[in-house]
Protein backbone atom coordinates (compact mmCIF):
# COMPACT_ATOMS: atom_id res chain seq x y z
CA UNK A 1 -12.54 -0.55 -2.78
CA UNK A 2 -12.15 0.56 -6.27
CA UNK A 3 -11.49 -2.45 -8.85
CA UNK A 4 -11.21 -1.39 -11.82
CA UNK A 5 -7.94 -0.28 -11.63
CA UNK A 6 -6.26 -3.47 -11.01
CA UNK A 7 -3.56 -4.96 -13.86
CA UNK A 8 -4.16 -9.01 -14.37
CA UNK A 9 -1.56 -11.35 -14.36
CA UNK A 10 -1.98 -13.43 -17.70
CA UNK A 11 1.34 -13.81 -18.74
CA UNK A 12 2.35 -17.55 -19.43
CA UNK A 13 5.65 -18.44 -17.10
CA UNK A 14 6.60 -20.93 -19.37
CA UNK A 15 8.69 -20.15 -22.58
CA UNK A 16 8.27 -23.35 -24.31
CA UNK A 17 8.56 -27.02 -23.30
CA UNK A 18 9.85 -30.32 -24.37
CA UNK A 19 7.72 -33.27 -23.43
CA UNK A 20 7.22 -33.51 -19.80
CA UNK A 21 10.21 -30.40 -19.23
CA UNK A 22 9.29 -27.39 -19.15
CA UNK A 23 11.41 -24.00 -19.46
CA UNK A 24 10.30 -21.55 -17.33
CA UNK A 25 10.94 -17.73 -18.57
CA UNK A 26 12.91 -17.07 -15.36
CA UNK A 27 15.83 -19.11 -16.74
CA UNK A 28 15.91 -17.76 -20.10
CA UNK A 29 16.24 -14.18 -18.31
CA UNK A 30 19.31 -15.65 -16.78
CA UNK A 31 20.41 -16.49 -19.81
CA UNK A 32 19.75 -13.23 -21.83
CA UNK A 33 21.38 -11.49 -18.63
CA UNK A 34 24.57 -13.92 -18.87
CA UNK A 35 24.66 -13.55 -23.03
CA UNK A 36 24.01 -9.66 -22.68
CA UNK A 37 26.88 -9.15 -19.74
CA UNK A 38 29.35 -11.42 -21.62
CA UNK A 39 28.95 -8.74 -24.90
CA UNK A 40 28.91 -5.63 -22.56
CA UNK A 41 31.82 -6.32 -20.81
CA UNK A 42 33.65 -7.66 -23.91
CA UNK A 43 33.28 -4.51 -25.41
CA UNK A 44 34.31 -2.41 -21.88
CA UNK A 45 37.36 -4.56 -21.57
CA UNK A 46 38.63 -4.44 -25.57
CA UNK A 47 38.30 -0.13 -24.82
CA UNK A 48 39.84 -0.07 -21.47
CA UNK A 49 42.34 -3.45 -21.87
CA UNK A 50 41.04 -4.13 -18.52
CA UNK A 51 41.42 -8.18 -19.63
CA UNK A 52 41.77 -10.17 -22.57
CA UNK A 53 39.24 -11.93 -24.43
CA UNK A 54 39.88 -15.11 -23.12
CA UNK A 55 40.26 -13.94 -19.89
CA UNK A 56 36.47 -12.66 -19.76
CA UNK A 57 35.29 -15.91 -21.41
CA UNK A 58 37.03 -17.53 -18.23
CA UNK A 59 36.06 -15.09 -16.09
CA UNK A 60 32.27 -15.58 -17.15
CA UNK A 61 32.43 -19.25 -17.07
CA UNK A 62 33.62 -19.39 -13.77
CA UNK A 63 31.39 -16.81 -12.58
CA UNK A 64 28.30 -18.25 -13.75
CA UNK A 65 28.64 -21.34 -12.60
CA UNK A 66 29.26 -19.96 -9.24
CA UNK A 67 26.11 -17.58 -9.72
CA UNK A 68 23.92 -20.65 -10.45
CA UNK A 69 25.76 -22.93 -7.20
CA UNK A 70 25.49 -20.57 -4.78
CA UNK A 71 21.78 -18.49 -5.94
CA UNK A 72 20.34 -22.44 -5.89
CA UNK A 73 22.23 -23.46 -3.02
CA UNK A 74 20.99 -19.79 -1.31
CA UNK A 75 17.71 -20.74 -2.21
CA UNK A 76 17.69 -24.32 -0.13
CA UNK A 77 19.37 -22.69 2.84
CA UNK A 78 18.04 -19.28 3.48
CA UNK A 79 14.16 -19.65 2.16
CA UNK A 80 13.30 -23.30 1.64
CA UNK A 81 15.37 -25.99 3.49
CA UNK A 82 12.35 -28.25 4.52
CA UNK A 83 10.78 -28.84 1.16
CA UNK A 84 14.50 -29.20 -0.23
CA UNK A 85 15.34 -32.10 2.05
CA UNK A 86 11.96 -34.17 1.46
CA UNK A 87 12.29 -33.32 -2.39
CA UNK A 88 16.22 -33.50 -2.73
CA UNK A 89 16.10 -33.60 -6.72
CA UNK A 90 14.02 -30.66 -6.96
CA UNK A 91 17.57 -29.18 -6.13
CA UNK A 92 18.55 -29.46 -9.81
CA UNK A 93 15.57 -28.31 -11.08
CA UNK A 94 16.51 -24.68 -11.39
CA UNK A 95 14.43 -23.99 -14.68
CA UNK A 96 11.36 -24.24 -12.02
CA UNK A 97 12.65 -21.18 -10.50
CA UNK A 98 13.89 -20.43 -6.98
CA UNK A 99 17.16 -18.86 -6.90
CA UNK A 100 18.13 -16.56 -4.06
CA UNK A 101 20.02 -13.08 -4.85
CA UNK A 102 21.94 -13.50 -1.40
CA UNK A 103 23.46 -16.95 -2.27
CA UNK A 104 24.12 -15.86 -5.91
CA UNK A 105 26.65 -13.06 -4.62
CA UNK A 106 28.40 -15.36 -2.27
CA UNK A 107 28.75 -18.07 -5.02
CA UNK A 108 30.12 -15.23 -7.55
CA UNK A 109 32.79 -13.64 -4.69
CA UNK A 110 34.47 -16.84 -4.30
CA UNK A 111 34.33 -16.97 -8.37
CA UNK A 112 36.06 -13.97 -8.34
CA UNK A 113 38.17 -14.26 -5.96
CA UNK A 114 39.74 -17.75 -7.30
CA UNK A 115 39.92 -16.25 -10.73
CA UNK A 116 41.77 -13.71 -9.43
CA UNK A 117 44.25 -15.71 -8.15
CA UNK A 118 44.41 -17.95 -10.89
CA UNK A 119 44.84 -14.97 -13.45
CA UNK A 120 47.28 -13.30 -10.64
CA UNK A 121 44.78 -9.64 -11.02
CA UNK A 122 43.90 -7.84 -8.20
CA UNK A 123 40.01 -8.77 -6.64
CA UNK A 124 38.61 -5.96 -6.44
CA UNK A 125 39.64 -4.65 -9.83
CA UNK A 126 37.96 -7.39 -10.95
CA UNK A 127 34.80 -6.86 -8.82
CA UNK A 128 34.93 -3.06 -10.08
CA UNK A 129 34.47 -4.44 -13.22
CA UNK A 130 31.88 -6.46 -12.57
CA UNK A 131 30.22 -4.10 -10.31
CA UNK A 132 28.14 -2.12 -12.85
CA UNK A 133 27.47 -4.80 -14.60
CA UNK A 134 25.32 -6.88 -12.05
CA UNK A 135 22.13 -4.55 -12.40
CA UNK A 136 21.54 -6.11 -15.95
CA UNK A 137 21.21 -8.89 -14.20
CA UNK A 138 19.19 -8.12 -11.21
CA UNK A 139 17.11 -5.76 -13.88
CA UNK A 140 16.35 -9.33 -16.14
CA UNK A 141 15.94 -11.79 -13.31
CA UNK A 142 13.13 -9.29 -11.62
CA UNK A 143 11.02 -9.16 -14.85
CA UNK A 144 11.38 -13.35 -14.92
CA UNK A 145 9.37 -13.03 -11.26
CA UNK A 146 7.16 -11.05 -12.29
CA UNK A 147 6.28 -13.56 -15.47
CA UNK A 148 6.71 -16.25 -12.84
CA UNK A 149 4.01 -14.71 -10.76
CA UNK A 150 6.31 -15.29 -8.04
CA UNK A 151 7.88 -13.56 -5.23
CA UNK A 152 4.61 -10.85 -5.47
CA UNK A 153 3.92 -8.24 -3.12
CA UNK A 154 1.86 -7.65 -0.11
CA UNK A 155 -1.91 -6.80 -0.46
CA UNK A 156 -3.10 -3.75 -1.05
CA UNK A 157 -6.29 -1.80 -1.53
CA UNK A 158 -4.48 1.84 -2.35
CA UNK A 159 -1.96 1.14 -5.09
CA UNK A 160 -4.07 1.94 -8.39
CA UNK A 161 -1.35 -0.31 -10.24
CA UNK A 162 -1.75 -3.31 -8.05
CA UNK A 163 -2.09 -7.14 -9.61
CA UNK A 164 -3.81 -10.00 -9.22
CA UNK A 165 -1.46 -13.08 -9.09
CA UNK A 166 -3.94 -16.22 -9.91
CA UNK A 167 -1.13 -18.17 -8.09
CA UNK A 168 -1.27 -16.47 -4.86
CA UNK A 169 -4.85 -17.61 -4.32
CA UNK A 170 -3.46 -19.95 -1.50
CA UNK A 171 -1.95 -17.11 0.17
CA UNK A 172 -4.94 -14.88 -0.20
CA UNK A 173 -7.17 -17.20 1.71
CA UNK A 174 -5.06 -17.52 4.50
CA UNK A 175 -4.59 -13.85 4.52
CA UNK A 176 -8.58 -13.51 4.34
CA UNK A 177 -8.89 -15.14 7.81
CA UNK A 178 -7.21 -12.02 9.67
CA UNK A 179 -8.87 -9.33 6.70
CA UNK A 180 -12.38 -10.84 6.24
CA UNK A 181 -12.76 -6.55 4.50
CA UNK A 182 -11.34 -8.25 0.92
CA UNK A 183 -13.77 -10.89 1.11
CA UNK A 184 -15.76 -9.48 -1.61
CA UNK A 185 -12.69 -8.45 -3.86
CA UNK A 186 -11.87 -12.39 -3.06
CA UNK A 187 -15.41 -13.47 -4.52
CA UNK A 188 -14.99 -12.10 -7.31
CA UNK A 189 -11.16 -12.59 -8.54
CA UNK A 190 -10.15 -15.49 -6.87
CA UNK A 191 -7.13 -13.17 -6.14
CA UNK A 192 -6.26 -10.54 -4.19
CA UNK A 193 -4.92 -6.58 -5.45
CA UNK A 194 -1.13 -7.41 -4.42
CA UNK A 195 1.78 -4.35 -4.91
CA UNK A 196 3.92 -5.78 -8.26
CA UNK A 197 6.61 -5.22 -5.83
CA UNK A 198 9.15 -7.20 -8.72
CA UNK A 199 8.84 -4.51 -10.49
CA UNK A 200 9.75 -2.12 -7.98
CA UNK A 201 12.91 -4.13 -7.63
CA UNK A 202 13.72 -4.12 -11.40
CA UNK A 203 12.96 -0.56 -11.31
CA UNK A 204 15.55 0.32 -7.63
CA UNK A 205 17.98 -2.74 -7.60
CA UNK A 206 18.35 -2.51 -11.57
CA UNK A 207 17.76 0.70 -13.35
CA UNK A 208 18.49 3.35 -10.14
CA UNK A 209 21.54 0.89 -9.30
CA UNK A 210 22.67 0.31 -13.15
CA UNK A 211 23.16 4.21 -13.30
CA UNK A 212 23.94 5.11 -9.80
CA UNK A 213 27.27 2.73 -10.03
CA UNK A 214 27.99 4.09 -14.17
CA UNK A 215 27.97 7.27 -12.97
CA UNK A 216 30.63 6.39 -9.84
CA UNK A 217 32.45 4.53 -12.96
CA UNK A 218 33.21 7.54 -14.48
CA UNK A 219 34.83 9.14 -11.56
CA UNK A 220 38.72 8.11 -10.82
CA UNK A 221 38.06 6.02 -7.28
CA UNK A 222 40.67 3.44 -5.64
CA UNK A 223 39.99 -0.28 -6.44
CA UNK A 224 36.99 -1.36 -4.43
CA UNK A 225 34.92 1.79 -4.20
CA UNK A 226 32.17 0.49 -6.75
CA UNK A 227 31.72 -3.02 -5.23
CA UNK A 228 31.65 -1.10 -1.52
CA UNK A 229 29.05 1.28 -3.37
CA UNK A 230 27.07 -1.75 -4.88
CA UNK A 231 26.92 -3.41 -1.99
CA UNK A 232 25.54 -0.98 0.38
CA UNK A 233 22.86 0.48 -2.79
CA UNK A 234 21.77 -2.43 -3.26
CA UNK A 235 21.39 -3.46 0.56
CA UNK A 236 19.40 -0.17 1.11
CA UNK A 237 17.17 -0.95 -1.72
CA UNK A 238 16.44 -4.12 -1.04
CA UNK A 239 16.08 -3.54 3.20
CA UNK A 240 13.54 -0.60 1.31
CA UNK A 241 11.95 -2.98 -1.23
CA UNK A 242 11.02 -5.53 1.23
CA UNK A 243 8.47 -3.47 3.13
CA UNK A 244 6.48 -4.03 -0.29
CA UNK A 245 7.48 -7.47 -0.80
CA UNK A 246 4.98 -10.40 1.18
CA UNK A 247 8.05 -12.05 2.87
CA UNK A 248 9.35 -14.95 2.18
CA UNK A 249 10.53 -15.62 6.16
CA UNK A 250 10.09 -13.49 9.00
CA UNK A 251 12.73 -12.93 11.78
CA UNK A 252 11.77 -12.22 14.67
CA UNK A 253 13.43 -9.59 17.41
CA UNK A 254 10.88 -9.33 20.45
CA UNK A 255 8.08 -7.20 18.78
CA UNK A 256 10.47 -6.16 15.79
CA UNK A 257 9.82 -8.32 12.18
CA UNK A 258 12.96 -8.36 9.92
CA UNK A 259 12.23 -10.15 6.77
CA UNK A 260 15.03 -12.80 5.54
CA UNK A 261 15.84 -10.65 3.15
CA UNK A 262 16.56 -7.73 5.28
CA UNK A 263 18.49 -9.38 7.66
CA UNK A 264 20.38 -11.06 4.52
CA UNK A 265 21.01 -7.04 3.23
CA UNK A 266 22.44 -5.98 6.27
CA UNK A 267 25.72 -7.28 6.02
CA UNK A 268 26.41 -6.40 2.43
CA UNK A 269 25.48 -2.81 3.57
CA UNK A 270 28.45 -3.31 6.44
CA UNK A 271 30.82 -4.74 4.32
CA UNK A 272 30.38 -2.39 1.81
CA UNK A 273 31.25 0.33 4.39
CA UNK A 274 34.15 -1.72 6.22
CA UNK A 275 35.63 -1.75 2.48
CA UNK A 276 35.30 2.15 2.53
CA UNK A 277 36.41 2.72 5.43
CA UNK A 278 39.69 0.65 4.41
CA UNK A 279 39.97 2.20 1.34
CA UNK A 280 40.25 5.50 2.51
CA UNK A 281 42.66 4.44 5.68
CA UNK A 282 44.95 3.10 3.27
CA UNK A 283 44.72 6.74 1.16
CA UNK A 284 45.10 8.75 4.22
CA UNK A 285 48.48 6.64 4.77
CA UNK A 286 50.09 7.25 1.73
């Protein structure tokens, strides 16, 4: 196996602390996405008159609060429900990381969905506009795994741009037992070559997404067409993605494996079409 190709992980996960708290750069990528969305879209809707200025401010108040709900909420449910119920207060410790994508859409649909009735606009205008906007996001929250050393990918001895995650070591031993061949790589690291498959994410689910969806933008579609198209882009990237990705949770369908997040992507990928499908139904009728 050739070494000396492999990228170390060095990067320090946490962006400063304050006594015994500590926050983590994950969170302030949340942030910068959430500060850098907010500006974007301000600027969007003051072109377009899409909403007023107040009415984004509301609009991004309500939907991050429902991002950060439902993403930490995802997280307890769909990835780590036993640790979460012998450590309940580790709940509200989001700066530590662990937010789940998944749970982070559901919590922002119902965000959207009230303020849309409590501004009296039509949903899925409002999740148009939102829509391209989300891959900033993804993009940002991505790069905060990677500096997490978290969520890494599976090992690998062919990638030439693979990296050692010092906190995987746990993981690599037990992996060891079944591929006793990395041994030696094992010796001398203390890690194992994993694919930086958080970077393939921010590379598919952000930058391939960001202008797959501002390209559909510019196009004259009926309301829903770019959240049907983000939904079933990103589902096929991430379904993709995960192949590279050391699962979180496997499913299993007799000798099939389906990772959690797989199985998570498959219905935003059938939504997504059931909202095409509609869309042009209701076109052909008219």
């Amino acid at each position: 196996m050739n070494i000396k190709y492999l990228f170390f992980h060095n990067i320090n996960p946490v962006f400063f602390s304050i006594g015994s708290i500590k926050i983590y750069w994950y969170g302030v990528m949340y942030v910068i996405s959430f500060l850098f969305t907010l500006y974007i879209s301000k600027c969007i809707a003051y072109r377009t008159k899409i909403l007023k200025k107040k009415e984004i401010d509301s609009l991004f108040n309500i939907g991050f609060i429902g991002l950060l709900i439902g993403g930490r909420l995802g997280h307890v449910i769909f990835y780590d429900n036993d640790y979460f119920y012998k450590n309940y207060w580790s709940i509200l410790k989001i700066w530590e990381g662990g937010m789940s994508f998944h749970g982070a859409l559901i919590g922002i649909i119902i965000s959207l969905f009230y303020f849309s009735k409590k501004y009296n606009k039509k949903f899925f205008a409002i999740t148009d506009f939102i829509a391209p906007l989300a891959p900033y996001g993804i993009a940002n929250g991505r790069i905060g795994n990677f500096i997490n050393g978290e969520l890494w990918g599976k090992v690998t001895n062919h990638t030439p741009f693979a990296v050692l995650f010092p906190q995987s070591h746990n993981a690599d031993l037990i992996f060891i037992k079944s591929h006793p061949i990395f041994q030696n790589i094992m010796n001398k690291w203390h890690s194992l070559p994993r694919h930086p498959s958080q970077l393939y994410e921010f590379f598919f689910e952000g930058i391939i997404l960001l202008l797959i969806l501002n390209l559909l933008k510019k196009i004259k579609t009926p309301y829903g067409f770019i959240s049907s198209c983000f939904l079933i882009f990103y589902g096929i990237f991430r379904i993709i993605m995960e192949y590279f990705r050391d699962p979180d949770y496997i499913i299993y369908f007799n000798s099939l494996e389906i990772t959690a997040g797989q199985m998570l992507s498959l219905p935003m990928i059938i939504l997504g079409f059931c909202i095409l499908i509609k869309i042009f139904c209701l076109k052909n009728k008219k």
